[in-house]
Protein backbone atom coordinates (compact mmCIF):
# COMPACT_ATOMS: atom_id res chain seq x y z
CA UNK A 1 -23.19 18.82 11.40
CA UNK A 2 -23.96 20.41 7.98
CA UNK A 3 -24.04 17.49 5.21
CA UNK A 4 -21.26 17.66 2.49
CA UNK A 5 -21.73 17.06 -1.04
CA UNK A 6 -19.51 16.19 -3.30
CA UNK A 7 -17.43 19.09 -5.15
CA UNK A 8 -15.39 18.65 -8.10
CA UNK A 9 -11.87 20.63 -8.02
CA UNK A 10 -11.51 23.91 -8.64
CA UNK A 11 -8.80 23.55 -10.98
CA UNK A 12 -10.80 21.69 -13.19
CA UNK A 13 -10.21 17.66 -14.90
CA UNK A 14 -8.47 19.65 -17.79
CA UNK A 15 -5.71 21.03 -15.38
CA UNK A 16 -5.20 17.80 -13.29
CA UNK A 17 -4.36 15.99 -16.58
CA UNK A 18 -1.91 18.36 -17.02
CA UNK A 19 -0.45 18.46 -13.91
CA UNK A 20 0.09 15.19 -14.22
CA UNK A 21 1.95 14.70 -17.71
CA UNK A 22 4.24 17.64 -16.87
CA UNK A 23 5.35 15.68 -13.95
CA UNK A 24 6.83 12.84 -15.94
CA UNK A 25 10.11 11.36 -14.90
CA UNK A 26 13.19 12.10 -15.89
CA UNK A 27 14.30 9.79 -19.92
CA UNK A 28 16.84 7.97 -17.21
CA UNK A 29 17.82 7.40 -13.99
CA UNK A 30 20.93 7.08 -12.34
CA UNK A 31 20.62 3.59 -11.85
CA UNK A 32 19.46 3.03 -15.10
CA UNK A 33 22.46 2.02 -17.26
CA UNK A 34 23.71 -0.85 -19.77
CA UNK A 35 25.23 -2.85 -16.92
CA UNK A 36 22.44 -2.27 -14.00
CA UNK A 37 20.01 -4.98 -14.13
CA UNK A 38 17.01 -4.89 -11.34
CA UNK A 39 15.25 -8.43 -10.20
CA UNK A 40 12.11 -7.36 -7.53
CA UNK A 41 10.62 -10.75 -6.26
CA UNK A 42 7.52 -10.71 -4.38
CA UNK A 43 5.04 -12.87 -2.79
CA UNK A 44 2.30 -10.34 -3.23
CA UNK A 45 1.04 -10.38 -6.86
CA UNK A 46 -2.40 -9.92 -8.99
CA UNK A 47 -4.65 -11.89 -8.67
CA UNK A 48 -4.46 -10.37 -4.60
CA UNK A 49 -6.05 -7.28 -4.32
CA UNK A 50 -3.31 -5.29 -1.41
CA UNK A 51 -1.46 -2.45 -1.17
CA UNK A 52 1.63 -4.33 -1.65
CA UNK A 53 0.69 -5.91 -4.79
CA UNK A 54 -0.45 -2.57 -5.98
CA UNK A 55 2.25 -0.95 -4.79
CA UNK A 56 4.73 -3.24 -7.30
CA UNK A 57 2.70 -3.50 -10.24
CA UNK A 58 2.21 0.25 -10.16
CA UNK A 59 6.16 0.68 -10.31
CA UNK A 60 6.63 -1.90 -13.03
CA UNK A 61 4.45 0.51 -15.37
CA UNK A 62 6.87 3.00 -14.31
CA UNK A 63 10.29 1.80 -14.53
CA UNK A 64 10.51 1.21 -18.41
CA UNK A 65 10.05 5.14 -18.51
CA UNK A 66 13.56 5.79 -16.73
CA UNK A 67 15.41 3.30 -19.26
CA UNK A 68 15.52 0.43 -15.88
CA UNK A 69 15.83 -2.79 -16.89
CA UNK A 70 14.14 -4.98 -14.67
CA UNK A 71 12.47 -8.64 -14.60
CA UNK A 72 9.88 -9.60 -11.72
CA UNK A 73 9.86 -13.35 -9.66
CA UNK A 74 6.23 -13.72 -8.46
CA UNK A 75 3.68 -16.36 -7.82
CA UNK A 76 3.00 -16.35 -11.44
CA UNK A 77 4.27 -19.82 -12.98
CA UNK A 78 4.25 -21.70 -9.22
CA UNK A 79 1.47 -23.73 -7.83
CA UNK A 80 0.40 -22.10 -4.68
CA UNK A 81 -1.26 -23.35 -1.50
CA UNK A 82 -3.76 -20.77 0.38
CA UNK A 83 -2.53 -19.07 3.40
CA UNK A 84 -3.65 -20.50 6.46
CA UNK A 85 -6.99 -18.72 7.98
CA UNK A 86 -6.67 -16.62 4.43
CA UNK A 87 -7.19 -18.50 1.83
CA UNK A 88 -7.62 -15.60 -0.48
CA UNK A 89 -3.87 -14.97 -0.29
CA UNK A 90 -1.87 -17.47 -2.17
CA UNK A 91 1.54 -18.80 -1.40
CA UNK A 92 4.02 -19.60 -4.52
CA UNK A 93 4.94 -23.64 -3.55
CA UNK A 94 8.56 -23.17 -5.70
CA UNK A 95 11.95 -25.13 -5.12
CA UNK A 96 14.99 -23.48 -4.08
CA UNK A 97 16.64 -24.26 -7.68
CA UNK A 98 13.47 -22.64 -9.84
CA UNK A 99 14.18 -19.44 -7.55
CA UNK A 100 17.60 -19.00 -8.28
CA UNK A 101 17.09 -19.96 -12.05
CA UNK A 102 14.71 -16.94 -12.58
CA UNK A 103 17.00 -14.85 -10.54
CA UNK A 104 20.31 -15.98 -12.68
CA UNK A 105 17.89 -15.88 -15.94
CA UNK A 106 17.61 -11.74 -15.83
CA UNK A 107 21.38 -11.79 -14.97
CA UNK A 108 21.22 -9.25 -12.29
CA UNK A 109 23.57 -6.17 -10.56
CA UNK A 110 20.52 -6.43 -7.87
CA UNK A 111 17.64 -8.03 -6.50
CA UNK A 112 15.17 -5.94 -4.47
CA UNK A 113 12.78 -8.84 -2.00
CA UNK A 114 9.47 -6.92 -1.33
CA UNK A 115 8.43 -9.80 0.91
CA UNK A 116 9.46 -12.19 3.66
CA UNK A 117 7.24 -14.89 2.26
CA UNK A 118 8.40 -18.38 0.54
CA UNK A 119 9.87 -16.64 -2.39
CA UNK A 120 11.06 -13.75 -0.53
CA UNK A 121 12.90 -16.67 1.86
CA UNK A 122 14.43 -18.35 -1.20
CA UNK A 123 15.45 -15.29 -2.77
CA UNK A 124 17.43 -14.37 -0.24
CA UNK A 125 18.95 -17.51 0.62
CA UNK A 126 20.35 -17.36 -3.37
CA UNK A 127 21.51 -13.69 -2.67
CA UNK A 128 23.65 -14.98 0.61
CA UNK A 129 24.68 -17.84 -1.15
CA UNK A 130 26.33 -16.48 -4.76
CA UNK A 131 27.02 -12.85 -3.04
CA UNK A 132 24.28 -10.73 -5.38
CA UNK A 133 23.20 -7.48 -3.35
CA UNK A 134 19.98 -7.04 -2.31
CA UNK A 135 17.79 -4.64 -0.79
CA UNK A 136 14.24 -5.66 1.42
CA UNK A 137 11.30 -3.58 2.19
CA UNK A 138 9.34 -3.76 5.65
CA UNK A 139 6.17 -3.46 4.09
CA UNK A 140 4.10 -5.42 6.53
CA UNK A 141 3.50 -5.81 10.01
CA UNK A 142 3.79 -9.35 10.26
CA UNK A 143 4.22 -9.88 13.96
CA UNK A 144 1.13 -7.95 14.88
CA UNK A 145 -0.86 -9.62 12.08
CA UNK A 146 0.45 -13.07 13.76
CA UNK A 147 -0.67 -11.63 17.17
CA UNK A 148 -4.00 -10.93 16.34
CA UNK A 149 -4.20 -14.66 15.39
CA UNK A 150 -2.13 -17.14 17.17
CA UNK A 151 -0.58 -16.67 20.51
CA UNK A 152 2.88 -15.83 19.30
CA UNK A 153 4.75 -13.55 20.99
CA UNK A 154 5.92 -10.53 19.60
CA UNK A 155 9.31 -10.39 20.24
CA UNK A 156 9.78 -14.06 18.54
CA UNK A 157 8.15 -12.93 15.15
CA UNK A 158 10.43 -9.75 15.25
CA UNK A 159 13.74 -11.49 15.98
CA UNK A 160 12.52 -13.55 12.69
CA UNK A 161 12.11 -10.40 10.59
CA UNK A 162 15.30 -8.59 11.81
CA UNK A 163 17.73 -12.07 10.95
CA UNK A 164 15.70 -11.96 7.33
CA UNK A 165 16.49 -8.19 7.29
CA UNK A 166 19.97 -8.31 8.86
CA UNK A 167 21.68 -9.14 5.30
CA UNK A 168 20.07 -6.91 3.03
CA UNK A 169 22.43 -3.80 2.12
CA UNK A 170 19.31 -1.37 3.04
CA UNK A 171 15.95 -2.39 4.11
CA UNK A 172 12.96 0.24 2.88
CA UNK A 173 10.34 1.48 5.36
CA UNK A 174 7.40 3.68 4.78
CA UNK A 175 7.91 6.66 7.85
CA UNK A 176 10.84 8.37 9.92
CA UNK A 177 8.53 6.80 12.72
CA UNK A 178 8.33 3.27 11.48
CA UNK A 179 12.12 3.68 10.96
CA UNK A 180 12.46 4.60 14.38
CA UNK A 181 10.70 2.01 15.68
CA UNK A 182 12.14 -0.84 13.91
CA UNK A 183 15.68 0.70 14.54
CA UNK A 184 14.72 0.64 18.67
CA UNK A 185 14.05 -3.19 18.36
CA UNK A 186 17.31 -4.07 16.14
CA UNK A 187 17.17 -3.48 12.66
CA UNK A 188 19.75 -2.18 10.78
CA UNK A 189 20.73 -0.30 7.23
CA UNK A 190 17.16 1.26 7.21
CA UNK A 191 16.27 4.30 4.63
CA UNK A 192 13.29 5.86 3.73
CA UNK A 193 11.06 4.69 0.98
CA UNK A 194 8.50 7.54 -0.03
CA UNK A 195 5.11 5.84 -0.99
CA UNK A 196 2.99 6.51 -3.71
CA UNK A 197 -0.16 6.04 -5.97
CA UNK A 198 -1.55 5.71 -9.74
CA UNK A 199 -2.68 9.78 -8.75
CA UNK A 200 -4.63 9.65 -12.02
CA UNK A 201 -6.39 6.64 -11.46
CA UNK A 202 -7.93 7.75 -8.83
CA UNK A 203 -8.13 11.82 -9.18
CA UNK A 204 -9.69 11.85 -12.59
CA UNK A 205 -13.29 10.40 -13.87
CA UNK A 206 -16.46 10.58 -13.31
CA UNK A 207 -17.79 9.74 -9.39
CA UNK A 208 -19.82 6.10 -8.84
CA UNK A 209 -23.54 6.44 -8.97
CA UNK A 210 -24.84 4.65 -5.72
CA UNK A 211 -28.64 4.44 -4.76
CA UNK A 212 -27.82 4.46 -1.57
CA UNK A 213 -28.59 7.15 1.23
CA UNK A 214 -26.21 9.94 1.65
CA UNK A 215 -23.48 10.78 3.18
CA UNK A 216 -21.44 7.79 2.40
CA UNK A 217 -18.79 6.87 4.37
CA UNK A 218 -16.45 4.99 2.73
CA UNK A 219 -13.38 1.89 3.97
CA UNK A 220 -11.77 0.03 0.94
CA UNK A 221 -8.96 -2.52 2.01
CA UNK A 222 -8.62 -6.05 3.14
CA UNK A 223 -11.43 -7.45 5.49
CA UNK A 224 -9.31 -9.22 8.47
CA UNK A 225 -9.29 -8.91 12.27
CA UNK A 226 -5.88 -6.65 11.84
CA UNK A 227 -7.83 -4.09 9.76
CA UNK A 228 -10.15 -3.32 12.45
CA UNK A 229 -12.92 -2.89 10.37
CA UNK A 230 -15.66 -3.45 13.06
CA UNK A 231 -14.67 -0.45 14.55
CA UNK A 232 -15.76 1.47 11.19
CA UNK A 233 -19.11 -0.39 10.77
CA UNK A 234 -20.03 -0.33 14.64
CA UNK A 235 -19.95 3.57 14.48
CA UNK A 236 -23.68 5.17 14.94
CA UNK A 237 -23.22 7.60 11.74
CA UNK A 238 -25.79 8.92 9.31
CA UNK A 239 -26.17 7.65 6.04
CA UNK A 240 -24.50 4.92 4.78
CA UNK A 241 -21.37 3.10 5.54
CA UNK A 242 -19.59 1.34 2.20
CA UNK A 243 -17.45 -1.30 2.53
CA UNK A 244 -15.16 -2.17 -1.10
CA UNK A 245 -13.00 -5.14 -0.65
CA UNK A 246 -12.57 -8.46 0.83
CA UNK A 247 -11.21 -11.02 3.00
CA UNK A 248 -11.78 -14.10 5.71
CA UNK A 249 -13.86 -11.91 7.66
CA UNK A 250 -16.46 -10.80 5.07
CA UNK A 251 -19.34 -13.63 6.14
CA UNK A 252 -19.01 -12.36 9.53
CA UNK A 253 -19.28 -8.72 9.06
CA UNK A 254 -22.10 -8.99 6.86
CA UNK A 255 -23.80 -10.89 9.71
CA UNK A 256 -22.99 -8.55 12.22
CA UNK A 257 -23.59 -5.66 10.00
CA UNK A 258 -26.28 -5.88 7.90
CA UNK A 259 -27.14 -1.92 6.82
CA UNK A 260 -23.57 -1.70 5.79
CA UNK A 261 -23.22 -2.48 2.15
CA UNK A 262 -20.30 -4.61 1.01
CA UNK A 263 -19.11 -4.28 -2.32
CA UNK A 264 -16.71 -6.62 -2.84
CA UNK A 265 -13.56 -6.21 -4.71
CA UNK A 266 -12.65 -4.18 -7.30
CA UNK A 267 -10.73 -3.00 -9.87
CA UNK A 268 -8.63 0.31 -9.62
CA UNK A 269 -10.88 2.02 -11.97
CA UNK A 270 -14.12 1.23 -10.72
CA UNK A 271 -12.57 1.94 -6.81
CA UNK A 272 -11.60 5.21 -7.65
CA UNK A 273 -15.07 6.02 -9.03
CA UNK A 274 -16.19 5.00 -5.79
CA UNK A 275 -13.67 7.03 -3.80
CA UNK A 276 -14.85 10.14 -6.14
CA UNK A 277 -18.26 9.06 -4.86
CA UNK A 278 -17.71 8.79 -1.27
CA UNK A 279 -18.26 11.95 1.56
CA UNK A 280 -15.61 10.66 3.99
CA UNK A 281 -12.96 7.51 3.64
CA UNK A 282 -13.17 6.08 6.75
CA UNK A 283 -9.81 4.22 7.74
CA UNK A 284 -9.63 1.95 11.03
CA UNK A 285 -6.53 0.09 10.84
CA UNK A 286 -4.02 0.20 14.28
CA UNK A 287 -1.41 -2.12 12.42
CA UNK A 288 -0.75 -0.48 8.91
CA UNK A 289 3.01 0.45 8.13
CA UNK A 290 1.29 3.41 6.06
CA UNK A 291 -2.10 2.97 4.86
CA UNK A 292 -2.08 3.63 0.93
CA UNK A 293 -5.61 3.38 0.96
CA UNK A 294 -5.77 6.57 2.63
CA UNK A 295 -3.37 8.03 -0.23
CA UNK A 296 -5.80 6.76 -3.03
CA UNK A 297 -9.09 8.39 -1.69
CA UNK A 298 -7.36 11.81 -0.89
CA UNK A 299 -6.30 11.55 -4.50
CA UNK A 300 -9.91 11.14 -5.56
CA UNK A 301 -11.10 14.29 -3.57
CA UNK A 302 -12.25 12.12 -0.44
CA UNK A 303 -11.55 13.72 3.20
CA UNK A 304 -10.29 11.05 5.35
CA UNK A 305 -10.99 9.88 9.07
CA UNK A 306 -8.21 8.04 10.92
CA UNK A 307 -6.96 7.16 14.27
CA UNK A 308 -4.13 9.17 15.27
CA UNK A 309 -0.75 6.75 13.01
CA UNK A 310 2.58 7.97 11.98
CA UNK A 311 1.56 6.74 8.10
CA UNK A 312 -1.73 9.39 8.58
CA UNK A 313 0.31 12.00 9.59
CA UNK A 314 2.96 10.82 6.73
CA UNK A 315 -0.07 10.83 4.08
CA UNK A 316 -1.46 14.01 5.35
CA UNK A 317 1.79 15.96 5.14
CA UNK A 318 0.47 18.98 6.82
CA UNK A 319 -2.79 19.33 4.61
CA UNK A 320 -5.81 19.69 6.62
CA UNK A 321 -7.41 17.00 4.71
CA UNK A 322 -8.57 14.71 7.22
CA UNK A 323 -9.34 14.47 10.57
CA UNK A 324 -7.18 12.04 13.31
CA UNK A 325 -8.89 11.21 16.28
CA UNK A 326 -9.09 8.35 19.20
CA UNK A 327 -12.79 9.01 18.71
CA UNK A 328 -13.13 7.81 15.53
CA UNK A 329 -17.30 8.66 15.34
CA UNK A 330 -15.89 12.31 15.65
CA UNK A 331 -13.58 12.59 13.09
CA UNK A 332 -15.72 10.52 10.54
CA UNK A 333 -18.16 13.49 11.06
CA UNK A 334 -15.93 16.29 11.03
CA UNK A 335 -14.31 15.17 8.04
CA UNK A 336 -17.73 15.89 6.47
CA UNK A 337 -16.68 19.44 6.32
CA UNK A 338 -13.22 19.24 4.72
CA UNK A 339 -12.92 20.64 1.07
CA UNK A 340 -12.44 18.21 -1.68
CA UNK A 341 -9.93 20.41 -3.28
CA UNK A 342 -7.70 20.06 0.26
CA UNK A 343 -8.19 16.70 -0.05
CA UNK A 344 -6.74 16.12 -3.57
CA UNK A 345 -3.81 18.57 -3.40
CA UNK A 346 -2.78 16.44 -0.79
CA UNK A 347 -3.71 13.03 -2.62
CA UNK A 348 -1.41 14.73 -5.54
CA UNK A 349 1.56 14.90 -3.18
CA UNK A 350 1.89 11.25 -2.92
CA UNK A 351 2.36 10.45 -7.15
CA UNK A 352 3.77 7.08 -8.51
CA UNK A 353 6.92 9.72 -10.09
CA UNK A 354 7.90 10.62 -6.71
CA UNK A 355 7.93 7.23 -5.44
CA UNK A 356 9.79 5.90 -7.91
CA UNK A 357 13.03 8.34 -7.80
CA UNK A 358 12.83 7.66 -4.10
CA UNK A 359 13.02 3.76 -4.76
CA UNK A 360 15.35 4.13 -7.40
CA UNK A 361 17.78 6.12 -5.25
CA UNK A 362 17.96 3.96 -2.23
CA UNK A 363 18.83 0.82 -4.90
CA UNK A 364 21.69 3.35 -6.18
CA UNK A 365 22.97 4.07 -2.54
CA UNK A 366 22.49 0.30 -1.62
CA UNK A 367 24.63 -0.19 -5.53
CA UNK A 368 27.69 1.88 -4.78
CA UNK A 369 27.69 0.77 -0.54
């Protein structure tokens, strides 16, 4: 297997730039009006470090561009307890009457609840109870992440998530497959949310300078039993395996696995120079609803290696740019040989633009049901 090195794109930094700006959203969207007033309350907020957090602050940058107004409910401005067995992830400790004052506060036409968590729970017990529509988003597998830790069954966590989902005029989901799915076990008024990334975060910049050996394989994401990551770092590859994030299972991987090197987490900035950096993005997760991870690094030029998932297939979109395979081992090393350029045409697919008109349109549909 023939060692890849890392290309920039043919088209040049120049070009990308511009392909970007002359993608820019429309001055307004249909939503967007003098009367249409958007509240998004989430559990998942900076300081975490997830693809849901990212996911929300990446669309707040975008909104102000199609004339939305909009207001956010987060942890921010609660005290918060740590998740039990994940300390890192903090839960807002807030009263139903603060919820519903920063809902009423922004005086909105609707409230969009990313999250099933405690404000997520309040949120929606405000919407029921003063008749505001709202949509939710199924961003999380919550049942299998429960699973993995407690013996709960399934089909007790699920009955939870479809009454919190049952009231919502639509409820979001990442893939026709996920929608599917969750359709097959109950849930209703489900539509389509198209994912995307900060493309130019990622795609542009220099690449990291590592003194490590080469090739590098790459995961970035949480470090918990539901991400799989041993199954990464116990794969007999050359090189070096990279390991950017973190998470209640850190201590013990860096036991297990000491060659690896773990990096921590960062920043967006800094992560993409790392992506830009890396041979192969190695991504082991069985649980993931979609996997933006896997969007970032294709954005960044980096071939990916997956097990077979409908948000892989989603992410690729027909672009050879990675490889899926039950043998994970083998598709980290055929990846090796997949053109950067593939890679980030199909990283530029998945843009923050896109994902935004889809968002917006489902809140319009949900508006006028």
């Amino acid at each position: 297997m023939a060692q890849a090195t890392v290309q920039r794109a043919g088209a040049g930094p120049e070009d990308l730039r511009a392909e970007i700006a002359t993608s820019a959203i429309p001055a307004r969207a249909s939503f967007a009006n003098d009367r249409e007033r958007l509240v998004i309350v989430t559990d998942a907020w900076r300081p975490q470090i997830n693809g849901v957090a990212r996911t929300y602050e990446w669309l707040a940058r975008e909104l102000p561009a199609l004339g939305v107004t909009f207001s956010f409910v987060t942890p921010e401005g609660f005290p918060t307890v740590g998740l039990p067995t994940y300390r890192q992830i903090r839960l807002a400790l807030a009263s139903p009457a603060a919820v519903a004052r920063s809902i009423d506060a922004a005086r909105p036409s609707t409230v969009h609840i990313a999250t099933e968590g405690p404000l997520g729970l309040l949120a929606r017990r405000h919407c029921l109870r003063t008749g505001l529509p709202f949509t939710t988003c199924y961003h999380t597998r919550y049942p299998e992440y429960a699973a993995a830790r407690f013996p709960l069954p399934l089909s007790w966590s699920y009955a939870a998530l479809r009454r919190f989902h049952r009231a919502a005029r639509t409820t979001m989901v990442a893939t026709p497959e996920l929608k599917a799915e969750l359709a097959s076990r109950g849930f209703e008024h489900l539509a389509i949310w198209r994912r995307g990334v900060d493309v130019g975060t990622f795609a542009l910049g220099p690449a990291a300078v590592l003194p490590f050996q080469r090739p590098y394989f790459l995961y970035a994401g949480r470090l918990a039993v539901e991400k799989n990551v041993e199954a990464f770092l116990a794969l007999d590859l050359p090189g070096t395996k990279i390991v950017a994030g973190d998470g209640p299972q850190r201590a013990e991987l860096q036991r297990r696995f000491p060659d690896a090197r773990f990096l921590g987490a960062l920043g967006s900035s800094t992560l993409g120079a790392l992506y830009r950096a890396a041979d192969v993005f190695v991504f082991p997760s069985r649980t993931d609803t979609f996997g933006l991870v896997m969007a970032e690094a294709l954005a960044a030029g980096t071939p990916v290696a997956a097990y077979p998932s409908a948000g892989a297939h989603a992410i690729f979109g027909g672009h050879k740019c990675g490889v899926l395979d039950e043998d994970l081992r083998k598709a980290a090393l055929e990846a090796l040989d997949i053109s950067r350029d593939v890679a980030r045409a199909a990283g530029a697919e998945h843009s923050m633009t896109k994902s935004v008109r889809s968002f917006l349109a489902i809140l319009e549909a949900a508006r006028i049901a």
